[in-house]
PDB file of N, CA and C in Angstrom:
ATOM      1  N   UNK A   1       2.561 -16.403 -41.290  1.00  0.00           N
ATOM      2  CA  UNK A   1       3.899 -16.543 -40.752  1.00  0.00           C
ATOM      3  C   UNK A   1       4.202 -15.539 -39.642  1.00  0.00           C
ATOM      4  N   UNK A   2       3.965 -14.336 -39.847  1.00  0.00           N
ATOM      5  CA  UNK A   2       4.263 -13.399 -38.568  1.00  0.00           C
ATOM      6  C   UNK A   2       3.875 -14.052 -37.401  1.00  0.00           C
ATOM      7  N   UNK A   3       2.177 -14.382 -37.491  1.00  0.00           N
ATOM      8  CA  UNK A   3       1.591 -14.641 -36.109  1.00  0.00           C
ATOM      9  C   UNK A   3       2.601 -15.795 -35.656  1.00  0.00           C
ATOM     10  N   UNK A   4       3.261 -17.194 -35.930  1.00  0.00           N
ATOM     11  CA  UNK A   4       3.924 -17.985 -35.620  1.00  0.00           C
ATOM     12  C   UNK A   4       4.820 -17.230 -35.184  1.00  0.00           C
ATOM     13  N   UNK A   5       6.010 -16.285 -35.593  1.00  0.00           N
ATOM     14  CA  UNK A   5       7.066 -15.684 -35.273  1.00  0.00           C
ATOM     15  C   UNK A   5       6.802 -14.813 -33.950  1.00  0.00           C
ATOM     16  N   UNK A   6       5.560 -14.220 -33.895  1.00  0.00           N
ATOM     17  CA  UNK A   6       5.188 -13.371 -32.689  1.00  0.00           C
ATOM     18  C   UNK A   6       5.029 -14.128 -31.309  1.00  0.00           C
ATOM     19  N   UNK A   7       4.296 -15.356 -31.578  1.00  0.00           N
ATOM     20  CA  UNK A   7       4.216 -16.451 -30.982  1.00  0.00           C
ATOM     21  C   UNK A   7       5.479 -17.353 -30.338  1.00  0.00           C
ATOM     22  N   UNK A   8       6.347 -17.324 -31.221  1.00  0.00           N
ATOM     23  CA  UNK A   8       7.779 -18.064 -30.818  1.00  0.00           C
ATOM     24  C   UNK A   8       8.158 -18.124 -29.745  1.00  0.00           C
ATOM     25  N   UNK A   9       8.394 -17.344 -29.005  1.00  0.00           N
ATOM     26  CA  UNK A   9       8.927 -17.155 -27.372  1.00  0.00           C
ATOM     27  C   UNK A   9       7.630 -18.150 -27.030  1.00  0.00           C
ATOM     28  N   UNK A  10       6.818 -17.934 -26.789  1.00  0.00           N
ATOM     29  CA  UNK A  10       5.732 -18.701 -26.297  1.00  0.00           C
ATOM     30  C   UNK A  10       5.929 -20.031 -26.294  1.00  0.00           C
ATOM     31  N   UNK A  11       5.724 -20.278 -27.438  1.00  0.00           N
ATOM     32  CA  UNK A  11       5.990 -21.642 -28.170  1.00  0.00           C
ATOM     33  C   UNK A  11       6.810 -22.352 -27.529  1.00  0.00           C
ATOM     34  N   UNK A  12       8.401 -21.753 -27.311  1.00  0.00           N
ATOM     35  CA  UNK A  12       9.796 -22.222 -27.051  1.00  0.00           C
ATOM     36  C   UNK A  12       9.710 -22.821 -25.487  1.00  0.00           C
ATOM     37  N   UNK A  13       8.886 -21.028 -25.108  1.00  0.00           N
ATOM     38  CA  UNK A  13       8.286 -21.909 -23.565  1.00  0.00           C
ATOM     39  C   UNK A  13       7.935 -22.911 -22.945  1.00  0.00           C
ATOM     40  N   UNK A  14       6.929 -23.362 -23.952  1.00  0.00           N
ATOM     41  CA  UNK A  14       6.221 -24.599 -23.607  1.00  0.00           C
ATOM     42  C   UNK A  14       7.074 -26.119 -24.227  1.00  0.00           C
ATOM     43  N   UNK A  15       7.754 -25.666 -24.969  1.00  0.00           N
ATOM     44  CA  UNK A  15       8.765 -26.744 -25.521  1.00  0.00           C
ATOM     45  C   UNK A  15       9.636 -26.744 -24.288  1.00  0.00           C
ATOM     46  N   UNK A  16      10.144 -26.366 -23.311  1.00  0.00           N
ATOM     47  CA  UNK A  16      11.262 -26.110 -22.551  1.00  0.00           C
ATOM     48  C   UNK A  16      10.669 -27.014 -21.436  1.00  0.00           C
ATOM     49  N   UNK A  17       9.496 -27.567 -21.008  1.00  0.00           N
ATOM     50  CA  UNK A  17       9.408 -28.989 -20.206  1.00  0.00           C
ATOM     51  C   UNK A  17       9.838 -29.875 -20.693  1.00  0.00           C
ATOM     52  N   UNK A  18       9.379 -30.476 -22.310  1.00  0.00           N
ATOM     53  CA  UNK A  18       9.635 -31.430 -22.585  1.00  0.00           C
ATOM     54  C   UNK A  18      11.190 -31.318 -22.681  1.00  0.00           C
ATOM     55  N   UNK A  19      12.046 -30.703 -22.817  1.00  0.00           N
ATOM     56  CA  UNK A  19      13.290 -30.649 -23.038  1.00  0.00           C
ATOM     57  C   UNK A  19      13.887 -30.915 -21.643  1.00  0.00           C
ATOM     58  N   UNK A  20      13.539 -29.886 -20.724  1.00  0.00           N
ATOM     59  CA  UNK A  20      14.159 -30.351 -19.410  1.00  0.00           C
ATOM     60  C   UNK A  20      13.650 -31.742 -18.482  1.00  0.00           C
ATOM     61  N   UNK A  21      12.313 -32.317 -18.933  1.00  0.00           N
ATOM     62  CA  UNK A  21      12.287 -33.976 -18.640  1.00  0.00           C
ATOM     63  C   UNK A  21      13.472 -34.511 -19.172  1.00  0.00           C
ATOM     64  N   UNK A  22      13.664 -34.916 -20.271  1.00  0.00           N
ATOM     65  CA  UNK A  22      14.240 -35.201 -21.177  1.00  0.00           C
ATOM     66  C   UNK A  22      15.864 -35.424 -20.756  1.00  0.00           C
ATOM     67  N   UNK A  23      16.278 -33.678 -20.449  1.00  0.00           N
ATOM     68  CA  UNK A  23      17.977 -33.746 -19.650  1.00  0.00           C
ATOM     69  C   UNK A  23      17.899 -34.156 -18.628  1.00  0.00           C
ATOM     70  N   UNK A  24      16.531 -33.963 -17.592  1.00  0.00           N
ATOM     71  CA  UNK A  24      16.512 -34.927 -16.300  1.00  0.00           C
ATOM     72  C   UNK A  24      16.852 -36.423 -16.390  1.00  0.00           C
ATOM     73  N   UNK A  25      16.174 -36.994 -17.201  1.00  0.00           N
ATOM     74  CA  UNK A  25      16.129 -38.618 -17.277  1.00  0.00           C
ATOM     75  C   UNK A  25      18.007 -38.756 -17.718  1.00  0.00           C
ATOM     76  N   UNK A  26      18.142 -38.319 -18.991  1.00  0.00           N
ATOM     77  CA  UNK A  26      19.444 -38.427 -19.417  1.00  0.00           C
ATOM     78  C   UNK A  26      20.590 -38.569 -18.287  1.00  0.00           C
ATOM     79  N   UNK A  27      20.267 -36.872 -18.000  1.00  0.00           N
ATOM     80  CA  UNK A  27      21.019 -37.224 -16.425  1.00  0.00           C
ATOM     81  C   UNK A  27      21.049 -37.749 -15.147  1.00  0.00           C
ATOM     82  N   UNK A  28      19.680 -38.732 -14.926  1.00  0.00           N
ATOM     83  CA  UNK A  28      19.585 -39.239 -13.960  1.00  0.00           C
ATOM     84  C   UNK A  28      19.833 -40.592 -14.635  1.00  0.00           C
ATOM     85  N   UNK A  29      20.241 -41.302 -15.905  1.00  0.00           N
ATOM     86  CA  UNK A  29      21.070 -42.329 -16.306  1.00  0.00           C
ATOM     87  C   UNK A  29      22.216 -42.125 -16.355  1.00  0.00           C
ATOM     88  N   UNK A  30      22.830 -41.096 -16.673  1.00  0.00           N
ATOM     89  CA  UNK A  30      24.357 -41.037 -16.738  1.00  0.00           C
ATOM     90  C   UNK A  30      24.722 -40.778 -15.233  1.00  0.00           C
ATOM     91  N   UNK A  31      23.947 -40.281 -14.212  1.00  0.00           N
ATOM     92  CA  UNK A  31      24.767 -40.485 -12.617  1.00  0.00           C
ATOM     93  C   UNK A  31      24.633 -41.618 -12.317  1.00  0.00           C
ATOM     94  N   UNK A  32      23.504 -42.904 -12.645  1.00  0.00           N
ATOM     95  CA  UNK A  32      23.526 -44.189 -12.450  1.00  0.00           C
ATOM     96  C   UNK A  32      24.766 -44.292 -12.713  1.00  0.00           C
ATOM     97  N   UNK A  33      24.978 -45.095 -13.986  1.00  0.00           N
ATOM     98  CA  UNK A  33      25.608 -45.433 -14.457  1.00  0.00           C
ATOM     99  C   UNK A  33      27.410 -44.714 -13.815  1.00  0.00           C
ATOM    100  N   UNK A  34      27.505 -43.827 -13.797  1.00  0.00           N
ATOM    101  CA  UNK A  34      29.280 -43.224 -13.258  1.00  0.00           C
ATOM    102  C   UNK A  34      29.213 -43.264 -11.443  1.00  0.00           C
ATOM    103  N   UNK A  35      28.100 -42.832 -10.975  1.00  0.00           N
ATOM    104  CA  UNK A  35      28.073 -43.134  -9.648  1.00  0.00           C
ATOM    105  C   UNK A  35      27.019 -43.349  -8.584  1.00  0.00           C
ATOM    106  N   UNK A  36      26.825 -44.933  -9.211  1.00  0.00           N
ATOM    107  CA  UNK A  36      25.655 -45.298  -8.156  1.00  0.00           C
ATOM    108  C   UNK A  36      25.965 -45.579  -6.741  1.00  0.00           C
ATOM    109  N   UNK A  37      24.880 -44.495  -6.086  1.00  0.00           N
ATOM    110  CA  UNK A  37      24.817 -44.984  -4.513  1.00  0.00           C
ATOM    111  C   UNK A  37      24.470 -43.362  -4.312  1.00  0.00           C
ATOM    112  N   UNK A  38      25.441 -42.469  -4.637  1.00  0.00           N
ATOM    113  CA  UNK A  38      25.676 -41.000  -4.313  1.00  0.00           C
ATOM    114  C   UNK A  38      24.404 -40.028  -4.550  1.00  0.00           C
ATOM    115  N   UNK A  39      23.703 -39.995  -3.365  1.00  0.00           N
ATOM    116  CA  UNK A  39      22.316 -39.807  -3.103  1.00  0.00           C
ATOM    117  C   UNK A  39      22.601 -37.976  -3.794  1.00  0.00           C
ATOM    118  N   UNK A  40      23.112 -37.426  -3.474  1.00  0.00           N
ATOM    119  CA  UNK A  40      22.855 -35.902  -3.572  1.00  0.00           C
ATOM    120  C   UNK A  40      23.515 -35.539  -4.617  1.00  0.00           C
ATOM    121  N   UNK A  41      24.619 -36.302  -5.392  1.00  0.00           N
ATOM    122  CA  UNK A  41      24.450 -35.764  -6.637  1.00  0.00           C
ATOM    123  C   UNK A  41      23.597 -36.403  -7.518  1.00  0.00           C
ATOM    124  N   UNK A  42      22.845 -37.821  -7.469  1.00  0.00           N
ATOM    125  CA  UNK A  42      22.110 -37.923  -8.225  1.00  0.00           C
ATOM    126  C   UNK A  42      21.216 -36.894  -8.200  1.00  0.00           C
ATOM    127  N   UNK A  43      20.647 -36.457  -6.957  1.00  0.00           N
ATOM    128  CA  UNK A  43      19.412 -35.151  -7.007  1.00  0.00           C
ATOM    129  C   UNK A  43      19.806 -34.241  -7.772  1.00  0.00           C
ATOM    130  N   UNK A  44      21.349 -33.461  -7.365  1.00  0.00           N
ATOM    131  CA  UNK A  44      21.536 -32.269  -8.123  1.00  0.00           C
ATOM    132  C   UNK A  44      22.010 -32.407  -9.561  1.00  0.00           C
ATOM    133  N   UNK A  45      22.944 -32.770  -9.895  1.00  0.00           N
ATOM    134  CA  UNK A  45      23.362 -33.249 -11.129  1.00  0.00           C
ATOM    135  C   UNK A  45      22.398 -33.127 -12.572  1.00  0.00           C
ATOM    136  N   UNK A  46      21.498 -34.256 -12.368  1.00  0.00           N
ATOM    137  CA  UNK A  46      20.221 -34.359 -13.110  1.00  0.00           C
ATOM    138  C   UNK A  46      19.571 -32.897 -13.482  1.00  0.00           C
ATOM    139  N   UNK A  47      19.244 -32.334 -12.323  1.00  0.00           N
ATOM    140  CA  UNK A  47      18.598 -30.550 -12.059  1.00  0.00           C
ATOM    141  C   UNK A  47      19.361 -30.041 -12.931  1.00  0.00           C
ATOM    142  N   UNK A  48      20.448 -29.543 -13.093  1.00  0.00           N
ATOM    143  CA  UNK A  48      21.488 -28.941 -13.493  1.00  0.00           C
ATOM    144  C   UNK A  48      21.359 -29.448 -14.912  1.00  0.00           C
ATOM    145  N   UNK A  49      21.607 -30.933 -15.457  1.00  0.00           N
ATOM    146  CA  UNK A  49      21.390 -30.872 -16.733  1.00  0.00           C
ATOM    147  C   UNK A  49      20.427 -30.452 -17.191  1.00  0.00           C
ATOM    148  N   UNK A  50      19.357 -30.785 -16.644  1.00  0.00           N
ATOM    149  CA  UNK A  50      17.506 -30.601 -16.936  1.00  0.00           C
ATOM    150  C   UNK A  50      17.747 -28.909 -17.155  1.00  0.00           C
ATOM    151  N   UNK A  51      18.283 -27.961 -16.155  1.00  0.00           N
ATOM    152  CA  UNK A  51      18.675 -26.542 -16.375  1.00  0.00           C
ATOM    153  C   UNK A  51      19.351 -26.239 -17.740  1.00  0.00           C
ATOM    154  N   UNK A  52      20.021 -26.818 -18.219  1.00  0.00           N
ATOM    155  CA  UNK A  52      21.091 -26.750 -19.677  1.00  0.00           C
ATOM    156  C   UNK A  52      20.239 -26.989 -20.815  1.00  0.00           C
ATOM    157  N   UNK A  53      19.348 -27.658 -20.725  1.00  0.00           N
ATOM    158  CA  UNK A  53      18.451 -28.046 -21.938  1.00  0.00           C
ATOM    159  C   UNK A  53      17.465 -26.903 -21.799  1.00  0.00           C
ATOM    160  N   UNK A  54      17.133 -26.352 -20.760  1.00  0.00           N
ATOM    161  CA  UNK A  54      15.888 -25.504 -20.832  1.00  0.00           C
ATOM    162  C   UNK A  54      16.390 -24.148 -21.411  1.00  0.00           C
ATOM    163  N   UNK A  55      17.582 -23.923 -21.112  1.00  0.00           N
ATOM    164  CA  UNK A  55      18.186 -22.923 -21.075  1.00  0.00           C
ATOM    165  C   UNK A  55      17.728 -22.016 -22.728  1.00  0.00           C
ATOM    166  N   UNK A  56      17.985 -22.638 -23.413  1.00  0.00           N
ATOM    167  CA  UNK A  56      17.905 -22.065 -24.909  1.00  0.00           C
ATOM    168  C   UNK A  56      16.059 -22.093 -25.309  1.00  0.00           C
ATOM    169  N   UNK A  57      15.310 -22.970 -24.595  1.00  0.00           N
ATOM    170  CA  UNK A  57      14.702 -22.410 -25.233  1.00  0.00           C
ATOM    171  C   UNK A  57      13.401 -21.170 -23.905  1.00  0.00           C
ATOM    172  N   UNK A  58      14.315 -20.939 -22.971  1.00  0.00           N
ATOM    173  CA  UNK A  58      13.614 -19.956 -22.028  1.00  0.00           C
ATOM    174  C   UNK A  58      13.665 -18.434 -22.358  1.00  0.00           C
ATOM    175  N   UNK A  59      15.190 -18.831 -23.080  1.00  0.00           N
ATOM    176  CA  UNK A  59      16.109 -17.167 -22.763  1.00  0.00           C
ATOM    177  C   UNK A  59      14.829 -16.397 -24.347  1.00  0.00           C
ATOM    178  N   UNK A  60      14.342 -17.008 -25.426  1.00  0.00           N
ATOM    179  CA  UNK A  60      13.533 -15.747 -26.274  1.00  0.00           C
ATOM    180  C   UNK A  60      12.600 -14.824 -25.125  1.00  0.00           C
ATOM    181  N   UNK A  61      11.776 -16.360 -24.447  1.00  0.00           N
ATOM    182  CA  UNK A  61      10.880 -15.503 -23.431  1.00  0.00           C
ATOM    183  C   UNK A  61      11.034 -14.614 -22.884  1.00  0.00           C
ATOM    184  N   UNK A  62      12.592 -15.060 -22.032  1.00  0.00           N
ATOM    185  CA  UNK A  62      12.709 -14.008 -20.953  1.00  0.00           C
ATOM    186  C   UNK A  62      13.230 -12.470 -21.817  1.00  0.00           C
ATOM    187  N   UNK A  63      13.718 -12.495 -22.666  1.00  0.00           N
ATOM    188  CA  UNK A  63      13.878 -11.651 -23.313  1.00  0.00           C
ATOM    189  C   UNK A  63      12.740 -10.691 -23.791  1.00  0.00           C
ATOM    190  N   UNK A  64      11.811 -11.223 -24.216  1.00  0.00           N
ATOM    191  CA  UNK A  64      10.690 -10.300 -25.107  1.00  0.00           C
ATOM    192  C   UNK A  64      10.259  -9.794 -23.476  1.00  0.00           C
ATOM    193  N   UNK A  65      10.260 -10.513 -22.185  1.00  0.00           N
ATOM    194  CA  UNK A  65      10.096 -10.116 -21.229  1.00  0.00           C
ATOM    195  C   UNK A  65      10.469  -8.624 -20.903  1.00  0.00           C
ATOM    196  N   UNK A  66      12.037  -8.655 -20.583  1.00  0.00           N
ATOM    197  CA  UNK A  66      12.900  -7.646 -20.358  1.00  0.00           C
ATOM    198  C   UNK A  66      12.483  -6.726 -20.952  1.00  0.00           C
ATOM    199  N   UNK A  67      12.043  -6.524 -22.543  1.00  0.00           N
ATOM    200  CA  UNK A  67      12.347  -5.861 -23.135  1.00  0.00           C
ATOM    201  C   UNK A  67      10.687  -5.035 -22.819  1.00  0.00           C
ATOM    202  N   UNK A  68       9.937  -5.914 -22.630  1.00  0.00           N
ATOM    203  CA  UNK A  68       8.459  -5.278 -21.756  1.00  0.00           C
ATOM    204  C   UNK A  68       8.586  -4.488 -20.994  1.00  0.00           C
ATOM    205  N   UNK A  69       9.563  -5.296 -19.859  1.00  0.00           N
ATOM    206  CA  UNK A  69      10.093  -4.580 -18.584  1.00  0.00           C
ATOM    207  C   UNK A  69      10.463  -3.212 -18.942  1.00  0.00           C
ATOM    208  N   UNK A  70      12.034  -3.253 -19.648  1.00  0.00           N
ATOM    209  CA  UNK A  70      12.224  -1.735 -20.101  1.00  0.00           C
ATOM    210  C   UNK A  70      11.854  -0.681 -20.455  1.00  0.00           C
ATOM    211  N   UNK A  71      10.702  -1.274 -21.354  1.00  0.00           N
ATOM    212  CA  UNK A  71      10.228  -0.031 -22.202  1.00  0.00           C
ATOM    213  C   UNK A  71       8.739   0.747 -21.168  1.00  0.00           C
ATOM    214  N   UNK A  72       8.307  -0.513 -20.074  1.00  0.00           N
ATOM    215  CA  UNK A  72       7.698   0.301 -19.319  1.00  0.00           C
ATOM    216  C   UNK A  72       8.480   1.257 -18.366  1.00  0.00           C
ATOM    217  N   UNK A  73       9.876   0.831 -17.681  1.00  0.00           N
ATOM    218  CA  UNK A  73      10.340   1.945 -16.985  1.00  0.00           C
ATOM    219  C   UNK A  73      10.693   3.288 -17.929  1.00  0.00           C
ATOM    220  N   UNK A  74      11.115   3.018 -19.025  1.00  0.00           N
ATOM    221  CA  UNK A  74      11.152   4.228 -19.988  1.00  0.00           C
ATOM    222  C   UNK A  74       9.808   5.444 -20.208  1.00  0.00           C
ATOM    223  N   UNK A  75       8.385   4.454 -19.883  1.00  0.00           N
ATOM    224  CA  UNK A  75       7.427   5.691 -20.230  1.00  0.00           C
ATOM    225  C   UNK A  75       6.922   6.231 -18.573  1.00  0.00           C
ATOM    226  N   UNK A  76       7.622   5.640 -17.739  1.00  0.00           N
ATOM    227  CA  UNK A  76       7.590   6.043 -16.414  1.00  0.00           C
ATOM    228  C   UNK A  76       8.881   7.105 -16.402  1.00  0.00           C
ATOM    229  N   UNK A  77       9.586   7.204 -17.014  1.00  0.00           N
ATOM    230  CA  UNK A  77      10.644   7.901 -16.835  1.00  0.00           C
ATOM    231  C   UNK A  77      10.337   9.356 -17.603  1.00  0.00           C
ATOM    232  N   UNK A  78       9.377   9.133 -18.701  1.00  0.00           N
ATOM    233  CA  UNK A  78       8.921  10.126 -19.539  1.00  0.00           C
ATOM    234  C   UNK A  78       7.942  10.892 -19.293  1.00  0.00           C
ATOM    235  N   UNK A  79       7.267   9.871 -18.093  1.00  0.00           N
ATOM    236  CA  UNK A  79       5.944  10.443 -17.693  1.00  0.00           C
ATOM    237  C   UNK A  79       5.637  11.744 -16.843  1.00  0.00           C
ATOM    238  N   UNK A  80       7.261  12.050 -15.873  1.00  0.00           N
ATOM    239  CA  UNK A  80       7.379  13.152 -15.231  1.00  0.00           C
ATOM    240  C   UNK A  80       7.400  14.879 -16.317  1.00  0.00           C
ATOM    241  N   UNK A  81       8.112  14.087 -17.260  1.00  0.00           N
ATOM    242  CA  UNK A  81       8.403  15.370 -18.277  1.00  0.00           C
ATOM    243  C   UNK A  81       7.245  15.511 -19.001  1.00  0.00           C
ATOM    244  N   UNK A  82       6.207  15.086 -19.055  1.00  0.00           N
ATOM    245  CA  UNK A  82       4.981  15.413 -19.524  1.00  0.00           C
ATOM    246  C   UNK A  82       3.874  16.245 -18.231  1.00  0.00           C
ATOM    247  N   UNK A  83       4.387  15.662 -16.949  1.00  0.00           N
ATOM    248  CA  UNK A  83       3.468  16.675 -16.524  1.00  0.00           C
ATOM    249  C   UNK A  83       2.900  15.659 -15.320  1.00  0.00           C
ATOM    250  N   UNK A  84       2.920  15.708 -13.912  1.00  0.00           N
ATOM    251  CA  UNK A  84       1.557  14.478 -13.463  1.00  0.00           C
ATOM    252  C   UNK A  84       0.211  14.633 -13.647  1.00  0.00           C
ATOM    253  N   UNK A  85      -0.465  13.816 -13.634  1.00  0.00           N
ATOM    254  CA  UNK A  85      -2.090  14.053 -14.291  1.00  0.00           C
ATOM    255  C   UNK A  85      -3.315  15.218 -13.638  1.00  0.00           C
ATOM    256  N   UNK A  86      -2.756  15.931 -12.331  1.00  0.00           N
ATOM    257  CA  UNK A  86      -3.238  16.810 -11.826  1.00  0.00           C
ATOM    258  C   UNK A  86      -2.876  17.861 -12.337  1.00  0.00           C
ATOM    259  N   UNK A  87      -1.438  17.840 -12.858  1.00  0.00           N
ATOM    260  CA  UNK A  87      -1.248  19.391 -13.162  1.00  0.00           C
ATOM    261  C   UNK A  87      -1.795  20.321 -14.215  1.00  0.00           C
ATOM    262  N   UNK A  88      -2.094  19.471 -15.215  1.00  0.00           N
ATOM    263  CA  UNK A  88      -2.533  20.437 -16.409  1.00  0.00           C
ATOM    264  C   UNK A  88      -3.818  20.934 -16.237  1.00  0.00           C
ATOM    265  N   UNK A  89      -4.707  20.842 -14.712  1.00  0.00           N
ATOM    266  CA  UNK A  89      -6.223  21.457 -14.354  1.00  0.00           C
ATOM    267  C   UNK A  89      -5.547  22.828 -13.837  1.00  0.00           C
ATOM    268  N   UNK A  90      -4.521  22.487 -13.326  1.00  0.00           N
ATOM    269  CA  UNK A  90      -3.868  23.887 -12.208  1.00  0.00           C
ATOM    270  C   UNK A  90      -4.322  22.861 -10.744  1.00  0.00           C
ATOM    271  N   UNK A  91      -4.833  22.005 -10.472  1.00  0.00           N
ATOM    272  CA  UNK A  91      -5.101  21.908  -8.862  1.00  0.00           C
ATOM    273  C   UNK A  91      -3.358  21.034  -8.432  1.00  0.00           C
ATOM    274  N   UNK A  92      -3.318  20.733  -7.305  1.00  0.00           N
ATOM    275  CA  UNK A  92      -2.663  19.447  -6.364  1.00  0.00           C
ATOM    276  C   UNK A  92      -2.242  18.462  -7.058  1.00  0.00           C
ATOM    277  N   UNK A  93      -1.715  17.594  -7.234  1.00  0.00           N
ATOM    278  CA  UNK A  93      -1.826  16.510  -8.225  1.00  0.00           C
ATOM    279  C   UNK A  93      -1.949  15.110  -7.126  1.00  0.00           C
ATOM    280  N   UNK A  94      -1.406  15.612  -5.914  1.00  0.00           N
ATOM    281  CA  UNK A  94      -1.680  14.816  -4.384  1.00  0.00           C
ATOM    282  C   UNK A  94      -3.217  14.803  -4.387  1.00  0.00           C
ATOM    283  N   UNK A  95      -4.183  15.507  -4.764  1.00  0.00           N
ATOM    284  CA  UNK A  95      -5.117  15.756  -4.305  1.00  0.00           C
ATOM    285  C   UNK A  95      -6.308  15.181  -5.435  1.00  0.00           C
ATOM    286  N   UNK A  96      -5.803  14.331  -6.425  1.00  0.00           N
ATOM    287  CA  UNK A  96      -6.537  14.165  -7.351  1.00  0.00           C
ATOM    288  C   UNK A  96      -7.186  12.950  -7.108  1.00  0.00           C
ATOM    289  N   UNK A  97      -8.353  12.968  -7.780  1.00  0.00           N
ATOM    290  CA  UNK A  97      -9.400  11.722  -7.249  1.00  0.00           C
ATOM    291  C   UNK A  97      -8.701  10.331  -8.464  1.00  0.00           C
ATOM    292  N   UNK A  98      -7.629   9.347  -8.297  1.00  0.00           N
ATOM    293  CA  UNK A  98      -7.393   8.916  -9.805  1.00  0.00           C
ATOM    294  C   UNK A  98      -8.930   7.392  -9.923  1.00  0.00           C
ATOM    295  N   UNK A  99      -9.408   7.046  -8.722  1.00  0.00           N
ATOM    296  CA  UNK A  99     -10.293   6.305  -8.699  1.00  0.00           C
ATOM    297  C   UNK A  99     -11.821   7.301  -9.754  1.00  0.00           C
ATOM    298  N   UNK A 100     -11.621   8.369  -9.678  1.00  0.00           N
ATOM    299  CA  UNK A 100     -12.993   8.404 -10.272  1.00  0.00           C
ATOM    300  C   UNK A 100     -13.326   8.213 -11.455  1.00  0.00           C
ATOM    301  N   UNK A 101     -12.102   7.925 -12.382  1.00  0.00           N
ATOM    302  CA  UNK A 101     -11.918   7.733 -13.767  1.00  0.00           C
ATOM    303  C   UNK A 101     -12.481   5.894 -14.031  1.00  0.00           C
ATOM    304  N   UNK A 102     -12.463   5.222 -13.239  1.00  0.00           N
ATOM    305  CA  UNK A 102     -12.441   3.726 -12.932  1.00  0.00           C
ATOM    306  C   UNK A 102     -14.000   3.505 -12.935  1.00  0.00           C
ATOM    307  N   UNK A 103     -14.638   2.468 -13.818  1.00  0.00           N
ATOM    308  CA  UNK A 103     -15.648   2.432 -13.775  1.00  0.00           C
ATOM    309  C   UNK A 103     -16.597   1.504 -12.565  1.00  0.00           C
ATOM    310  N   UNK A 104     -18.012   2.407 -12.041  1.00  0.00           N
ATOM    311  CA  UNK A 104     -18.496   1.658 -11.189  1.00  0.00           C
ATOM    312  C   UNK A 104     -17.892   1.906  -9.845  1.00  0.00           C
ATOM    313  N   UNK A 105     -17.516   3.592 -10.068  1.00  0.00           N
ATOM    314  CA  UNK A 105     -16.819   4.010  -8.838  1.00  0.00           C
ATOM    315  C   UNK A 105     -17.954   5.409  -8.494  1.00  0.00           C
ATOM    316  N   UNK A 106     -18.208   5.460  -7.294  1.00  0.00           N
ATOM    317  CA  UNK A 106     -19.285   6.431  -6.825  1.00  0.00           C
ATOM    318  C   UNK A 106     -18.667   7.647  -7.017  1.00  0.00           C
ATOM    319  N   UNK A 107     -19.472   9.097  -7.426  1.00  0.00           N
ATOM    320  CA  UNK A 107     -19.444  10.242  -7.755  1.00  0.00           C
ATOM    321  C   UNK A 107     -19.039  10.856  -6.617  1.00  0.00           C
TER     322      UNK A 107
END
């Protein structure tokens, strides 16, 4: 059960085409039907519903997103108060090689 729950956003993701086909068609019958002929709201209209259906199941994603997002500016924010990676030798920290740590990088 966890792995499903960890998974969820994912999941919801991929559920969120079939949902927004789905409000597309709907809404590209209900602008038939109230106002046929009207070229540009049939285009937009439809979009917009197709947007309303996706809506619920995008927002877990974008969320577990954000919350990625955040917590990396947080250890960037922490990272100064620890020190930059040159300093704790005593040299430059401008002056540090950070490629030589990277493998398959010349001496």
């Amino acid at each position: 059960m966890p792995a499903v729950r960890r998974n969820l956003p994912t999941i919801l993701l991929a559920a969120s085409l079939p949902a927004g086909l789905i409000g597309y068609l709907l809404g590209g019958r209900l602008v038939a039907a109230i106002a046929p002929g009207a070229t540009l709201v049939e285009l937009f209209v439809p979009l917009f519903i197709a947007g309303l259906c996706m809506m619920p199941f995008l927002v877990p994603w974008l969320d577990r997103r954000a919350k990625a997002d955040l917590a990396a500016i947080r250890a960037l924010r922490e990272e100064p108060a620890n020190g930059p990676p040159g300093a704790a030798k005593g040299g430059d920290p401008a002056s540090v090689d950070h490629d030589a740590d990277r493998p398959g990088s010349a001496p």
